[in-house]
C-alpha atoms as a PDB file:
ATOM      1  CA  UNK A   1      -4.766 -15.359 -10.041  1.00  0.00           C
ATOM      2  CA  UNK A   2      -1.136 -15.791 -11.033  1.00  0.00           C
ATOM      3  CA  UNK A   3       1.308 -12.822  -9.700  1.00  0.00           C
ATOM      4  CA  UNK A   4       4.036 -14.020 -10.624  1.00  0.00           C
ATOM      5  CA  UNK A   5       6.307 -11.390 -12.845  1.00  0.00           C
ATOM      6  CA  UNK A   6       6.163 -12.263 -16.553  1.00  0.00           C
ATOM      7  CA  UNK A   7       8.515 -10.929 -19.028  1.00  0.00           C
ATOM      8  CA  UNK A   8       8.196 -11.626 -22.682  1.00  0.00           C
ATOM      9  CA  UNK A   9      10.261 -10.457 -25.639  1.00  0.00           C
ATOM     10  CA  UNK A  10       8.716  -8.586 -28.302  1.00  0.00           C
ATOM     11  CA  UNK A  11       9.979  -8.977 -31.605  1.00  0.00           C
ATOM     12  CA  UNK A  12       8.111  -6.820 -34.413  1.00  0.00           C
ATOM     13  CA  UNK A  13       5.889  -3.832 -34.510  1.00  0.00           C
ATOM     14  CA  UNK A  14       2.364  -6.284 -34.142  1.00  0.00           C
ATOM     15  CA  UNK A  15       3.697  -7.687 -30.962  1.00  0.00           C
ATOM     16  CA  UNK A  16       4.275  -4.421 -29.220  1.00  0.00           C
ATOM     17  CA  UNK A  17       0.657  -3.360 -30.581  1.00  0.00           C
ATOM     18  CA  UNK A  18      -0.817  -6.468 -28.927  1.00  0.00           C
ATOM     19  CA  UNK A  19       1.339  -5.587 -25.861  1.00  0.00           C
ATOM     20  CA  UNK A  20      -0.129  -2.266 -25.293  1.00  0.00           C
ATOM     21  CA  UNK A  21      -3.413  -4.064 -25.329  1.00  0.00           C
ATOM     22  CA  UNK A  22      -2.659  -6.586 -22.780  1.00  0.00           C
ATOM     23  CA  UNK A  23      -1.546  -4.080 -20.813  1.00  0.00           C
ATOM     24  CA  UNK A  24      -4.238  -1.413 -21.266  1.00  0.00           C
ATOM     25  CA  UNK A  25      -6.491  -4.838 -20.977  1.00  0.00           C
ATOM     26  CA  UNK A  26      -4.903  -5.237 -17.242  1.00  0.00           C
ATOM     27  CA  UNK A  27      -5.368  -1.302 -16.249  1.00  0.00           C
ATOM     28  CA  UNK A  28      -8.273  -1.087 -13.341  1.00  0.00           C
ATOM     29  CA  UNK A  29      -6.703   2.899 -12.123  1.00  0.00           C
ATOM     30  CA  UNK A  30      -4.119   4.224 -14.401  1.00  0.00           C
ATOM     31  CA  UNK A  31      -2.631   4.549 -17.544  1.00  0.00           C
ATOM     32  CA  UNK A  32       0.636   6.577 -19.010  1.00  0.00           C
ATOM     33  CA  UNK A  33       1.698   6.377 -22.021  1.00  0.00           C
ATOM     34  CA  UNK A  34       4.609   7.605 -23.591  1.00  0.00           C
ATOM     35  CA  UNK A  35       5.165   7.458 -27.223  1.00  0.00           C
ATOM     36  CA  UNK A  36       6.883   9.622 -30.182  1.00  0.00           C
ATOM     37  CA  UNK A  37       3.728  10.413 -32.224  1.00  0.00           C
ATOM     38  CA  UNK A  38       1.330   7.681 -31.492  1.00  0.00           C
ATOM     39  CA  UNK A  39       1.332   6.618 -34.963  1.00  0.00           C
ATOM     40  CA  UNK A  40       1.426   2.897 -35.713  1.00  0.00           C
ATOM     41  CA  UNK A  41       0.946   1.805 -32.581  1.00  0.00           C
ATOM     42  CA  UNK A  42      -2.689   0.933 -32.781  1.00  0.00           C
ATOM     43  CA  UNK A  43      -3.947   4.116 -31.507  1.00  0.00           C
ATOM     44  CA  UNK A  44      -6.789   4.824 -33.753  1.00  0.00           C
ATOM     45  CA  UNK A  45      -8.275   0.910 -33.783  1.00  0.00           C
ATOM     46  CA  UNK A  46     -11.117  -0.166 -32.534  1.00  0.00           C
ATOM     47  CA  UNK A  47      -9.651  -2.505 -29.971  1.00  0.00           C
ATOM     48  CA  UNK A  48      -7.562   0.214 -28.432  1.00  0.00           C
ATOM     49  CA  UNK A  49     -10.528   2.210 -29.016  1.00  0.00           C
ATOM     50  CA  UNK A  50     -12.786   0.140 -27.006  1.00  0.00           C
ATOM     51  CA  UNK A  51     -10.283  -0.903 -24.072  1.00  0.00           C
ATOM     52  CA  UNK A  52     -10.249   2.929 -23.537  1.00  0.00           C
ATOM     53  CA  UNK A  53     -13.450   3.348 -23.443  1.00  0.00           C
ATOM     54  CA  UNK A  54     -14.372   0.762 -21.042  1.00  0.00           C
ATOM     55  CA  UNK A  55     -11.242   1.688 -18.531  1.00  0.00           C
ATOM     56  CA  UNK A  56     -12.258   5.165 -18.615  1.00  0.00           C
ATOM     57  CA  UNK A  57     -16.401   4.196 -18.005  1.00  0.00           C
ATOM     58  CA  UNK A  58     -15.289   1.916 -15.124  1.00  0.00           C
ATOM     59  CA  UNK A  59     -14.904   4.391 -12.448  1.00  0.00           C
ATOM     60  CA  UNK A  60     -14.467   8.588 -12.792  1.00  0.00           C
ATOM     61  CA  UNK A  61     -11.417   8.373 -10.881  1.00  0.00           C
ATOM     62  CA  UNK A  62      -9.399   6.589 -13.938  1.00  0.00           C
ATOM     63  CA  UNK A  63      -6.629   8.421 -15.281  1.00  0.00           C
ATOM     64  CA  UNK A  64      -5.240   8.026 -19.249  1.00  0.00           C
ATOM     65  CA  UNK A  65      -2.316  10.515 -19.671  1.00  0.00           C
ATOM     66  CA  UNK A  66      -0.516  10.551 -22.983  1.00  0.00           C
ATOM     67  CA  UNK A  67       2.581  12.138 -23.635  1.00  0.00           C
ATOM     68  CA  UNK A  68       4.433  12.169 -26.952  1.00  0.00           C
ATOM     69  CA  UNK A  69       7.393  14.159 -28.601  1.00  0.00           C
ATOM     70  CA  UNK A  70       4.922  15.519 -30.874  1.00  0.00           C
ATOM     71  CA  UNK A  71       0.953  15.470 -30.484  1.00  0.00           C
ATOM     72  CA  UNK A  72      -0.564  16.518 -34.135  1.00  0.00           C
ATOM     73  CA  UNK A  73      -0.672  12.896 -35.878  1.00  0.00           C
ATOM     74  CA  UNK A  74      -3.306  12.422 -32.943  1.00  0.00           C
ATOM     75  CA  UNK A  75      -5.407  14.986 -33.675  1.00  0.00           C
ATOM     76  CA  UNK A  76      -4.832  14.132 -37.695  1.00  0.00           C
ATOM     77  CA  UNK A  77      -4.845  10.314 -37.820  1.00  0.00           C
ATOM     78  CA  UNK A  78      -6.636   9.152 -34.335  1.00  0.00           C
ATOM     79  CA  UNK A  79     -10.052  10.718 -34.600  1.00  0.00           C
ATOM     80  CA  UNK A  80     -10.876   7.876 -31.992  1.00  0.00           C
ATOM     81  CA  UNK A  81      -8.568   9.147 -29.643  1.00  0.00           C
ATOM     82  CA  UNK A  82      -9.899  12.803 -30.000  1.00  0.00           C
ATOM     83  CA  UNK A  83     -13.481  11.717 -29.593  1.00  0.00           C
ATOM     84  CA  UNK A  84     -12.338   9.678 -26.331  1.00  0.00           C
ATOM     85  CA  UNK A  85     -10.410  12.808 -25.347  1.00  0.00           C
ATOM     86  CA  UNK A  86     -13.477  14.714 -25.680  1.00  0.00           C
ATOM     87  CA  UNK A  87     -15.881  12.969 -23.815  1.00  0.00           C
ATOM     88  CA  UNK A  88     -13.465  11.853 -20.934  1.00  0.00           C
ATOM     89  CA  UNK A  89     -11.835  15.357 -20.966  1.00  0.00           C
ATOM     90  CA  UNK A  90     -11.431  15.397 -16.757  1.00  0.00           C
ATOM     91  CA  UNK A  91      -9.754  12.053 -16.894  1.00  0.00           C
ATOM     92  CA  UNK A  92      -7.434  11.490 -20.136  1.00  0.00           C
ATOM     93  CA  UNK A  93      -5.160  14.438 -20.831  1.00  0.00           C
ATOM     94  CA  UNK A  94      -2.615  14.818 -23.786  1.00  0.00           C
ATOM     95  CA  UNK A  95       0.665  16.469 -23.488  1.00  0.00           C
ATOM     96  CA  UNK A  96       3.518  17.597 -25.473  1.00  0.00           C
ATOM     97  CA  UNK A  97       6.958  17.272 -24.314  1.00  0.00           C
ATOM     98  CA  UNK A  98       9.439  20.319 -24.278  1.00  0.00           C
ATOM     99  CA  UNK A  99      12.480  20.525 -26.855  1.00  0.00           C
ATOM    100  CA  UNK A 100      15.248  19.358 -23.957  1.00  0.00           C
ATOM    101  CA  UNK A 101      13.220  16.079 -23.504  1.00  0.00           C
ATOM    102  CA  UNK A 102      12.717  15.087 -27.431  1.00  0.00           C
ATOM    103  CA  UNK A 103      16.241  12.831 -27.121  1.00  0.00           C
ATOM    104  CA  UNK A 104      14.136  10.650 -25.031  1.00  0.00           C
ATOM    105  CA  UNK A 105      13.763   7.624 -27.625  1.00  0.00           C
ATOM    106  CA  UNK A 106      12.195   4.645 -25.706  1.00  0.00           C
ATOM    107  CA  UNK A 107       8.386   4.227 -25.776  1.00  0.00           C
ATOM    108  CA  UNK A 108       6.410   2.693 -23.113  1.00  0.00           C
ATOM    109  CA  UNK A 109       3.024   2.246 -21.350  1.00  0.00           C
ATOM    110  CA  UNK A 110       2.846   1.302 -17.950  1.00  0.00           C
ATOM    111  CA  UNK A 111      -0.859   0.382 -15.810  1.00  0.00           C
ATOM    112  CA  UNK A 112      -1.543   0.506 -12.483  1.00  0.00           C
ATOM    113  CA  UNK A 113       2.086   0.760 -11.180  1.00  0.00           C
ATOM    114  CA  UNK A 114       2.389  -3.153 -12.044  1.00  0.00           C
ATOM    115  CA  UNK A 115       2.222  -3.992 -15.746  1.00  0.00           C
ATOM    116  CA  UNK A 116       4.267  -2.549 -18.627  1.00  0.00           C
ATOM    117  CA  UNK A 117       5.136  -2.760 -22.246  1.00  0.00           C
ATOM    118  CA  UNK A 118       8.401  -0.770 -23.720  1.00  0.00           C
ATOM    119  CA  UNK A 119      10.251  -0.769 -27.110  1.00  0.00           C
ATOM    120  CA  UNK A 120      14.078  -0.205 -26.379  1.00  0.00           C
ATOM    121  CA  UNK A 121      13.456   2.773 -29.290  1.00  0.00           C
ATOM    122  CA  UNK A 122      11.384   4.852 -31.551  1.00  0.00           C
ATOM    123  CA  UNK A 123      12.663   2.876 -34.832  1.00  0.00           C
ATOM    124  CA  UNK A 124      13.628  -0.985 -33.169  1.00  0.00           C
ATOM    125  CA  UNK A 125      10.413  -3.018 -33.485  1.00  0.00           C
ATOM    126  CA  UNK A 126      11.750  -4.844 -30.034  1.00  0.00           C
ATOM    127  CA  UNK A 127      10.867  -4.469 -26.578  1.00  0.00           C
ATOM    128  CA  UNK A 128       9.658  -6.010 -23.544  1.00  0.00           C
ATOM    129  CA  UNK A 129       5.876  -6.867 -21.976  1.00  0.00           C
ATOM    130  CA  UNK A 130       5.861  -7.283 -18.613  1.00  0.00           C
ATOM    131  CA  UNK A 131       3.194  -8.312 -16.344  1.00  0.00           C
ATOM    132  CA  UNK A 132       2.891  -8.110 -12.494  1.00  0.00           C
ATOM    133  CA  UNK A 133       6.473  -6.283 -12.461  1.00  0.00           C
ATOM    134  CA  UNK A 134       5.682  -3.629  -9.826  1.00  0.00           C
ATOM    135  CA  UNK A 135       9.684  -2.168  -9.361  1.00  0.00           C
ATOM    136  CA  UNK A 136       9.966  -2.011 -13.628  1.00  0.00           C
ATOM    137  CA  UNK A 137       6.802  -0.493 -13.845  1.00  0.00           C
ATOM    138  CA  UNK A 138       7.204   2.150 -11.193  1.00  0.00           C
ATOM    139  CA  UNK A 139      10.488   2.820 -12.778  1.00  0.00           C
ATOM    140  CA  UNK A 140       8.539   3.453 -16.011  1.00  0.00           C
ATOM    141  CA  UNK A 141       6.035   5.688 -13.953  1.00  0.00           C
ATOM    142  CA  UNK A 142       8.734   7.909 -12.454  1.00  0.00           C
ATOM    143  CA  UNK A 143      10.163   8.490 -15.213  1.00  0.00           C
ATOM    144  CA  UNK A 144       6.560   9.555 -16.895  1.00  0.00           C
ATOM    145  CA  UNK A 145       6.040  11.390 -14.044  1.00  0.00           C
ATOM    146  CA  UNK A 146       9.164  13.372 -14.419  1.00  0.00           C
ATOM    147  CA  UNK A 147       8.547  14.228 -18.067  1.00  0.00           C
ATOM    148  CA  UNK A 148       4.736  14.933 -17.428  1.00  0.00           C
ATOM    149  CA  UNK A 149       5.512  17.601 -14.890  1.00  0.00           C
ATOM    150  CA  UNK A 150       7.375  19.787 -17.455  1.00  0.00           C
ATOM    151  CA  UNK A 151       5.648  18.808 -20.594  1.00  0.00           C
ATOM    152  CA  UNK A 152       2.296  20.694 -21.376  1.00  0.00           C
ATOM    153  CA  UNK A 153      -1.007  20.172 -23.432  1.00  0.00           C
ATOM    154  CA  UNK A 154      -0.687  21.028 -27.216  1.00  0.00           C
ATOM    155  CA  UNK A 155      -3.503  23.293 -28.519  1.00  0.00           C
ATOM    156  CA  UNK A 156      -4.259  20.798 -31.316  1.00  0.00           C
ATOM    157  CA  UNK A 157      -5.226  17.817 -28.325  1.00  0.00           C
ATOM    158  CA  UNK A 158      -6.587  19.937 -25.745  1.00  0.00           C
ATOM    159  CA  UNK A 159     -10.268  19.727 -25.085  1.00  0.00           C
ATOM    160  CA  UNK A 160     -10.415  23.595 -25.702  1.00  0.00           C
ATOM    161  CA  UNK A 161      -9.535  22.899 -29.824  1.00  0.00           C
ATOM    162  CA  UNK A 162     -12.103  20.234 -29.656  1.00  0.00           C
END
C-alpha cells in the first residue's frame, strides 16, 4: 500500500466528479462534504449512488455529513440522495449553512481525515485531489467542522420531510 501524498490537478468539471469518487471510493469512517447546491457534481448518479451506499452498509458507525449554501436542488434533483438519506437517517445528515457563511466559495470533500478533493471555487472547474494528505485534509475537516457547528438541517432534507 502506497502512502505516499499524491496531489493531482484537476482541470474541468468531469475530473472533479471523478475526484469525489476516488475519494468517497477511499472513505472506510467519514465523509464531509461541502458544496454550493450539490448540483453537477455527480450527486444523483449511480456511481456516487452506490459508493454511498456501500460506505454507509460497511459499519453503523460511518458518518456522511453534507453541507451546502443551499439544500433544495437535493431534495429536487437527487432523489438518490434523499432515498440514501432516508434509510441511513442516524448516519448521513444534511445541513444548511447560515447567511454569514454563504461567501464561503470553495467546495470540497474530505475522507477519513487523509484524502481530499477541492475546487478553488463554486464557478472554476479547477481544483486539487489529494490522496494520503493527512495535514490538507484535516485542514479541510476543521474548517467543515467549524461551519457544521453553526449551520442546521433544512426542512426540505431532514428525515422528518421525508
Amino acid at each position: 500500500m502506497n502512502n505516499d501524498i499524491q496531489h493531482s490537478s484537476l482541470l474541468s468539471t468531469a475530473d472533479y466528479i471523478g475526484a469525489l469518487d476516488t475519494v468517497f471510493s477511499k472513505a472506510l469512517n467519514n465523509i464531509f462534504i461541502f458544496d454550493k447546491d450539490f448540483l453537477n457534481s455527480g450527486f444523483n448518479n449511480s456511481i456516487r449512488f452506490d459508493l454511498f451506499k456501500s460506505f454507509l452498509l460497511s459499519n453503523p458507525k460511518n458518518q456522511l455529513l453534507l453541507l451546502a449554501h443551499d439544500t433544495r436542488p437535493l431534495s429536487q434533483y437527487c432523489p438518490r440522495l434523499m432515498t440514501l438519506l432516508q434509510k441511513f437517517s442516524h448516519s448521513m445528515h444534511i445541513y444548511q449553512t447560515p447567511k454569514n457563511l454563504q461567501h464561503l466559495t470553495e467546495p470540497f470533500a474530505v475522507a477519513d481525515q487523509s484524502h481530499f478533493a477541492r475546487r478553488f471555487h463554486f464557478d472554476d472547474s479547477r481544483g486539487i485531489l489529494a490522496l494520503n494528505d493527512g495535514e490538507g485534509a484535516n485542514l479541510l475537516k476543521s474548517r467543515f467542522m467549524e461551519m457544521w457547528a453553526v449551520s442546521r438541517p433544512n426542512p426540505a432534507t431532514s428525515t422528518f420531510s421525508l
